[in-house]
N, C-alpha and C. Protein backbone atom coordinates (compact mmCIF):
# COMPACT_ATOMS: atom_id res chain seq x y z
N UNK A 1 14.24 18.44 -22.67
CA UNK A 1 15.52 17.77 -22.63
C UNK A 1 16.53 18.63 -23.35
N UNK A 2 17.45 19.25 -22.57
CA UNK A 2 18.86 19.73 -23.02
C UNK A 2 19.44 19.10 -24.18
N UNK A 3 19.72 19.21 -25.12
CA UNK A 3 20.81 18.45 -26.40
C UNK A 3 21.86 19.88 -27.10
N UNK A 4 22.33 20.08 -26.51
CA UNK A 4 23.45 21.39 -27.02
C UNK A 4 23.97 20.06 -27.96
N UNK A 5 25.28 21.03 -29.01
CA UNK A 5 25.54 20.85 -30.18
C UNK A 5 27.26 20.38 -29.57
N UNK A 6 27.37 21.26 -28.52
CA UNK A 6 28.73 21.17 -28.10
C UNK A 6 28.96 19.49 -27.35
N UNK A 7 30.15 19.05 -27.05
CA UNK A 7 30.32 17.86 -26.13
C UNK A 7 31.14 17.06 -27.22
N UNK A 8 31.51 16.26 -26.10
CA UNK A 8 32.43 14.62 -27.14
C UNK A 8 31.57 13.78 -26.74
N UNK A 9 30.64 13.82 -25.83
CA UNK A 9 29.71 12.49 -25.68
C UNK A 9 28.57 12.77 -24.82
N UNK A 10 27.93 11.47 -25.24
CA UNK A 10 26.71 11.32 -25.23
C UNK A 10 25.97 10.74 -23.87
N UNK A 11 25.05 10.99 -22.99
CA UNK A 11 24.57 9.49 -21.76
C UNK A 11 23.13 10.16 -21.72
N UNK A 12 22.73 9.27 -21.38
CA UNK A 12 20.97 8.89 -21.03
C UNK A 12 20.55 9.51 -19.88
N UNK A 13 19.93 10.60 -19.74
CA UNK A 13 18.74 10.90 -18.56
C UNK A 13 18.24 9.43 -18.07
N UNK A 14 17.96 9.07 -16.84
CA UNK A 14 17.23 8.28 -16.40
C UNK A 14 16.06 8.79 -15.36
N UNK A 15 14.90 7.87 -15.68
CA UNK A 15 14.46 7.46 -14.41
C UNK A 15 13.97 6.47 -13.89
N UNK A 16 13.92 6.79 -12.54
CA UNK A 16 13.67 5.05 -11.77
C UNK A 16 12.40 4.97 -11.21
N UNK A 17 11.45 4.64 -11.65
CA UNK A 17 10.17 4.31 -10.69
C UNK A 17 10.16 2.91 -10.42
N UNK A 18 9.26 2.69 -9.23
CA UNK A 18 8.55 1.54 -8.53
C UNK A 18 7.73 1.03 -9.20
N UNK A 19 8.26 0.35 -9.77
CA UNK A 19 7.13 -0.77 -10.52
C UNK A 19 6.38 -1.37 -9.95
N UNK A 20 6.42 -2.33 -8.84
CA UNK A 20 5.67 -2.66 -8.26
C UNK A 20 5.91 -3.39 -6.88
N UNK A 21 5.32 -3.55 -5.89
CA UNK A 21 5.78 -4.10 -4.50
C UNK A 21 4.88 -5.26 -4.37
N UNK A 22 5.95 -6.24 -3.96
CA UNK A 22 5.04 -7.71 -3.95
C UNK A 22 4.89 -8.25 -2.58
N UNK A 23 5.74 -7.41 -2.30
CA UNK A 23 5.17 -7.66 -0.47
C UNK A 23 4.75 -6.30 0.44
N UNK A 24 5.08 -6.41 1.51
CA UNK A 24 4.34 -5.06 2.09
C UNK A 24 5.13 -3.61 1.93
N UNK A 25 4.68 -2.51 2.25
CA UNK A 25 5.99 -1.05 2.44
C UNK A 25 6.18 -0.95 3.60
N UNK A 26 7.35 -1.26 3.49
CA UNK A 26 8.35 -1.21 4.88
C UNK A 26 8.28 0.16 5.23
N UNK A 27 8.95 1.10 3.74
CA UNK A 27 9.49 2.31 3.69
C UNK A 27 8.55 3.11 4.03
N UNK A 28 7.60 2.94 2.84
CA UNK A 28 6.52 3.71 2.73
C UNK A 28 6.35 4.53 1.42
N UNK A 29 7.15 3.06 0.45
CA UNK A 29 7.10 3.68 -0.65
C UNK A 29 5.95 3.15 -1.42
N UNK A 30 5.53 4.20 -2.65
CA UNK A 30 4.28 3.15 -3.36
C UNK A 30 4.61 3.35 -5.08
N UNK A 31 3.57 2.48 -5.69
CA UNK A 31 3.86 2.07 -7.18
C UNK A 31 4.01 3.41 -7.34
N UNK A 32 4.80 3.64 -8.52
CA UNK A 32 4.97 5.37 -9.17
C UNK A 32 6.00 6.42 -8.31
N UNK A 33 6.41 5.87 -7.00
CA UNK A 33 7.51 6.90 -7.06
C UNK A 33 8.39 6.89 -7.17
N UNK A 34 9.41 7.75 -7.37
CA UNK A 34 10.49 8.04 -8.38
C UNK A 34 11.28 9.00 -8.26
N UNK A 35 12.51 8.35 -9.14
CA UNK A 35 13.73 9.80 -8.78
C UNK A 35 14.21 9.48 -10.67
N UNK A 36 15.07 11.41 -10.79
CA UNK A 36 15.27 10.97 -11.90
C UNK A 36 16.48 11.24 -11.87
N UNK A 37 17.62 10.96 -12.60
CA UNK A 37 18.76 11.04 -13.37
C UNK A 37 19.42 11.96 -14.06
N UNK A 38 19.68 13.38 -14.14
CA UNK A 38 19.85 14.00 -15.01
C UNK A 38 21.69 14.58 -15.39
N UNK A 39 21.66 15.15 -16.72
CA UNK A 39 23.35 15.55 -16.18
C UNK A 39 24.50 14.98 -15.58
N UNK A 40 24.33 13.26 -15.71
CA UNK A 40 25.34 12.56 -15.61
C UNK A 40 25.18 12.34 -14.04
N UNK A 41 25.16 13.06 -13.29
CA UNK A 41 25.12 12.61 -11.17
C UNK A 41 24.19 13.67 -11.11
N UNK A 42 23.29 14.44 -11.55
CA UNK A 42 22.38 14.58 -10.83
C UNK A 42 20.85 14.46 -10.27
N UNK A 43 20.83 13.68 -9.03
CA UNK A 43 19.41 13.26 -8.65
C UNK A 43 18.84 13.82 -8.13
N UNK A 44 17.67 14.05 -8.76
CA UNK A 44 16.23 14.69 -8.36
C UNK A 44 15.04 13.99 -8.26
N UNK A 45 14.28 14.24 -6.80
CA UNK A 45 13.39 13.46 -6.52
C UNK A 45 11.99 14.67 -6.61
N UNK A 46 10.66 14.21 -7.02
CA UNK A 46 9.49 14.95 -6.96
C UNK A 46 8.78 15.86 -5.86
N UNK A 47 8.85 17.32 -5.72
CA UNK A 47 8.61 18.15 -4.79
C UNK A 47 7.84 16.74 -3.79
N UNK A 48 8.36 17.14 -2.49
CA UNK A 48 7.70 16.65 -1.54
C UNK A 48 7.91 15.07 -1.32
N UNK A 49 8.71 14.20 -2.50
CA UNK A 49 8.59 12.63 -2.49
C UNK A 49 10.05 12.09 -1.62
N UNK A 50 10.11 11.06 -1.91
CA UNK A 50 11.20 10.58 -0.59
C UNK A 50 11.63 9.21 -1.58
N UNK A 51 12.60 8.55 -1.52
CA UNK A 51 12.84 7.37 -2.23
C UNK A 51 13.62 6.83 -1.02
N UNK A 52 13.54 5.43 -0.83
CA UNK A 52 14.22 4.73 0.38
C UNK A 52 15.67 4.51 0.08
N UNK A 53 16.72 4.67 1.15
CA UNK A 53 18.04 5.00 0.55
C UNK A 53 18.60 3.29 0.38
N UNK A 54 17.72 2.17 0.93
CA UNK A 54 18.46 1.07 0.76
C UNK A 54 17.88 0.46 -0.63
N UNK A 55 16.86 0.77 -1.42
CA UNK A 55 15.92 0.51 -3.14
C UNK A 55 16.97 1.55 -3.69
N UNK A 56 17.24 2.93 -3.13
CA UNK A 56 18.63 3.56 -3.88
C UNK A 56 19.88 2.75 -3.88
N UNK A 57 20.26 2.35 -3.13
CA UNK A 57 21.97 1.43 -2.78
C UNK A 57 21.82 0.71 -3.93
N UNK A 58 20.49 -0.47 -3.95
CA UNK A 58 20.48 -1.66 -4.84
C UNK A 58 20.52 -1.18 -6.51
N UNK A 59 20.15 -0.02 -7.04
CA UNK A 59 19.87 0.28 -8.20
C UNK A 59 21.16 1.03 -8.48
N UNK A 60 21.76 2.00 -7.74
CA UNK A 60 22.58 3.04 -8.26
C UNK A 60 23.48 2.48 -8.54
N UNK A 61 24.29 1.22 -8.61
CA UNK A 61 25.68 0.31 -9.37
C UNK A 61 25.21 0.42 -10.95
N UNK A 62 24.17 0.22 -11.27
CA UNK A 62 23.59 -0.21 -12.58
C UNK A 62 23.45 1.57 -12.84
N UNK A 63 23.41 2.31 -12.84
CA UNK A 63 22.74 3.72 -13.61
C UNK A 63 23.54 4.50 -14.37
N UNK A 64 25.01 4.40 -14.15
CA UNK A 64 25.98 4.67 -14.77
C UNK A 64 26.22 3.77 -16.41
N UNK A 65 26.07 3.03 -16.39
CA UNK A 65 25.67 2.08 -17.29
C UNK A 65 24.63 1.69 -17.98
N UNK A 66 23.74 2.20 -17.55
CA UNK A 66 22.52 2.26 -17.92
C UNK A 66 22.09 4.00 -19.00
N UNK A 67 23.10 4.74 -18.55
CA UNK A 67 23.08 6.36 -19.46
C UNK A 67 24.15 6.30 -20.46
N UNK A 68 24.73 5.05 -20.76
CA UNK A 68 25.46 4.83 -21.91
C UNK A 68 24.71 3.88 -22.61
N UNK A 69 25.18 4.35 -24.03
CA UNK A 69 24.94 2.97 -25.21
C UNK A 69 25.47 1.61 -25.02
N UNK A 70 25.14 0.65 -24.54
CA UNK A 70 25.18 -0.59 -24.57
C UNK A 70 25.35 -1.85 -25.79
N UNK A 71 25.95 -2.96 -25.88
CA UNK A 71 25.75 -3.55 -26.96
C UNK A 71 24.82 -4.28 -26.74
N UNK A 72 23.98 -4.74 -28.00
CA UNK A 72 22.77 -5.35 -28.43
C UNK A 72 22.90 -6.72 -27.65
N UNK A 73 23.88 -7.38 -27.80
CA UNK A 73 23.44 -8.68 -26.65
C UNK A 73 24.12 -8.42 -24.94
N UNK A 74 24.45 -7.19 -24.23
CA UNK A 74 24.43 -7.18 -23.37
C UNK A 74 23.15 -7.06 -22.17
N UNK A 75 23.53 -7.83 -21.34
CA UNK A 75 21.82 -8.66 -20.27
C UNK A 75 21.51 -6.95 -19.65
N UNK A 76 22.52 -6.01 -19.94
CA UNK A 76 21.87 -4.38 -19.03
C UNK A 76 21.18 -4.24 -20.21
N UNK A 77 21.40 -3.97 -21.46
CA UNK A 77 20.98 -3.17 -21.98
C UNK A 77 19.13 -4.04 -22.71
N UNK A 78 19.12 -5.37 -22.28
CA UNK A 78 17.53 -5.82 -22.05
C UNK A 78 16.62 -5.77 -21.05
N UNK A 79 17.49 -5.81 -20.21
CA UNK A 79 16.51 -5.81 -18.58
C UNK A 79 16.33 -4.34 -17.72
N UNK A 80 15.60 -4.02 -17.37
CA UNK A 80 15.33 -2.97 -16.79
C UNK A 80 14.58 -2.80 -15.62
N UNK A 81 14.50 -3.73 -14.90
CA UNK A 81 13.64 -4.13 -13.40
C UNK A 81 15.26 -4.54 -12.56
N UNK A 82 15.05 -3.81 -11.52
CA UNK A 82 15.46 -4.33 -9.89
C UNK A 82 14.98 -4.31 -8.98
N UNK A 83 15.45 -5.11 -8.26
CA UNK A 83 14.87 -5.57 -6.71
C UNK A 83 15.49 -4.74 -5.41
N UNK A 84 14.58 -4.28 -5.02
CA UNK A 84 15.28 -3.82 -3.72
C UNK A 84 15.76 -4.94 -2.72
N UNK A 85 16.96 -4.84 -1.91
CA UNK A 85 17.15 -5.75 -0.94
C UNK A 85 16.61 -6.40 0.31
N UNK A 86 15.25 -5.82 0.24
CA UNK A 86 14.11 -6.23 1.68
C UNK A 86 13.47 -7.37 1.18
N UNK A 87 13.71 -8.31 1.79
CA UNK A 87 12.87 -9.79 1.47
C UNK A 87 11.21 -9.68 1.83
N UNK A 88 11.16 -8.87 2.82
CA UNK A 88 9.46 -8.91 3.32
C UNK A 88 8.85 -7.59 1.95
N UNK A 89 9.47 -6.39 1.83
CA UNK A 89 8.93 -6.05 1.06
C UNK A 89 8.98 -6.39 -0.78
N UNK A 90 10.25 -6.62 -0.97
CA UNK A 90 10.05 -7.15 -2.54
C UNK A 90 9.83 -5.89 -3.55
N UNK A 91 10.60 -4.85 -3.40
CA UNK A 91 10.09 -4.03 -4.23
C UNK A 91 10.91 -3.85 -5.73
N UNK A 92 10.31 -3.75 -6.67
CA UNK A 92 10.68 -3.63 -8.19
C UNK A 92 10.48 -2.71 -8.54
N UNK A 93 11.99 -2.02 -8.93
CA UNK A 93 12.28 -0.47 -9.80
C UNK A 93 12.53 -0.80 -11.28
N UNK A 94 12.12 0.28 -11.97
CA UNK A 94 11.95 0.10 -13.74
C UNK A 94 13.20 1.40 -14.09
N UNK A 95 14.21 1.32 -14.78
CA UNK A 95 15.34 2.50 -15.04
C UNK A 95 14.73 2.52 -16.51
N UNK A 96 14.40 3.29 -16.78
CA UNK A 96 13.94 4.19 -18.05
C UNK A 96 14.38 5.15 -18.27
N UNK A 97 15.15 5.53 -19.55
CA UNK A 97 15.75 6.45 -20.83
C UNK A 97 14.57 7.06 -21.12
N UNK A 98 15.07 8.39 -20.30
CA UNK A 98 14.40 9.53 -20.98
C UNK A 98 14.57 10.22 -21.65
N UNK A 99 15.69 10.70 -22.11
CA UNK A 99 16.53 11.77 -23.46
C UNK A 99 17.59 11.28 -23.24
N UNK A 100 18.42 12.09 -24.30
CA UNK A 100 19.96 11.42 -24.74
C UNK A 100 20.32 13.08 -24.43
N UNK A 101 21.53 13.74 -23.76
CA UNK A 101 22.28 14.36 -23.63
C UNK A 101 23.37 14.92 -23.82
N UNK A 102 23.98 15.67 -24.92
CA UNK A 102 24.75 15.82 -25.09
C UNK A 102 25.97 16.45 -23.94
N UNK A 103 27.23 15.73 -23.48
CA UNK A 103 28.40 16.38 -22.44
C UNK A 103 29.17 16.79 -23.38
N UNK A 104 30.37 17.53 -22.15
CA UNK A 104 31.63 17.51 -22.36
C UNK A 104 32.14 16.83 -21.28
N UNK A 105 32.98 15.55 -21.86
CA UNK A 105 33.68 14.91 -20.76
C UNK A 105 34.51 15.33 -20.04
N UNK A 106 34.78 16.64 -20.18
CA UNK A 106 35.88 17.42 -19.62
C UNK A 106 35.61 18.13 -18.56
N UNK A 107 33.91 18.51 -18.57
CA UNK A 107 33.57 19.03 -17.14
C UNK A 107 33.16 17.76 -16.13
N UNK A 108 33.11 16.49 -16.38
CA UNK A 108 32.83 15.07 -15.52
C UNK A 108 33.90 15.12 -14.56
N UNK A 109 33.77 14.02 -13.62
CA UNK A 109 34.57 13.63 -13.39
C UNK A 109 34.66 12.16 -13.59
């Protein structure tokens, strides 16, 4: 994990695995795969893996928010499971903080 000395601020590496599917794979996704978060927008998925772009749609509102510090009684910064939007499949992603990163907000947009 990158932590340079330089930057005005701080956000969270993420990643998102499949926690678990309670109904069938539509996609053809299974428990454990995953994309990760790095550098504020950039996503990287595991040589060779695939993540379904509609379990991406449902999670990526929350990830921006999820690589910042949160306050102690806000409901993001306790919960960490989502649902993908397929009723037959039911699938549950886990967003997990992997390092803290030091930016410069000045190269963001």
């Amino acid at each position: 994990m990158e932590n340079t000395e330089d930057g005005d601020m701080e956000l969270y590496d993420l990643r998102v695995v499949v926690d678990r599917i309670e109904g069938r794979s539509v996609c053809g996704m299974e428990v454990g795969d995953c994309f990760t978060l790095e550098n504020s927008a950039h996503l990287r998925l595991p040589d060779g893996g695939h993540f379904c772009v509609y379990a991406l749609a449902s999670v990526l509102p929350f990830l921006a928010a999820k690589q910042r510090d949160l306050a102690s009684g806000d409901w993001l910064a306790q919960d960490s499971l989502f649902a993908c939007p397929d009723p037959e499949e039911r699938l549950v992603m886990r967003v997990e903080r992997t390092g803290r990163r030091r930016m410069n907000s000045a190269d963001l947009t």
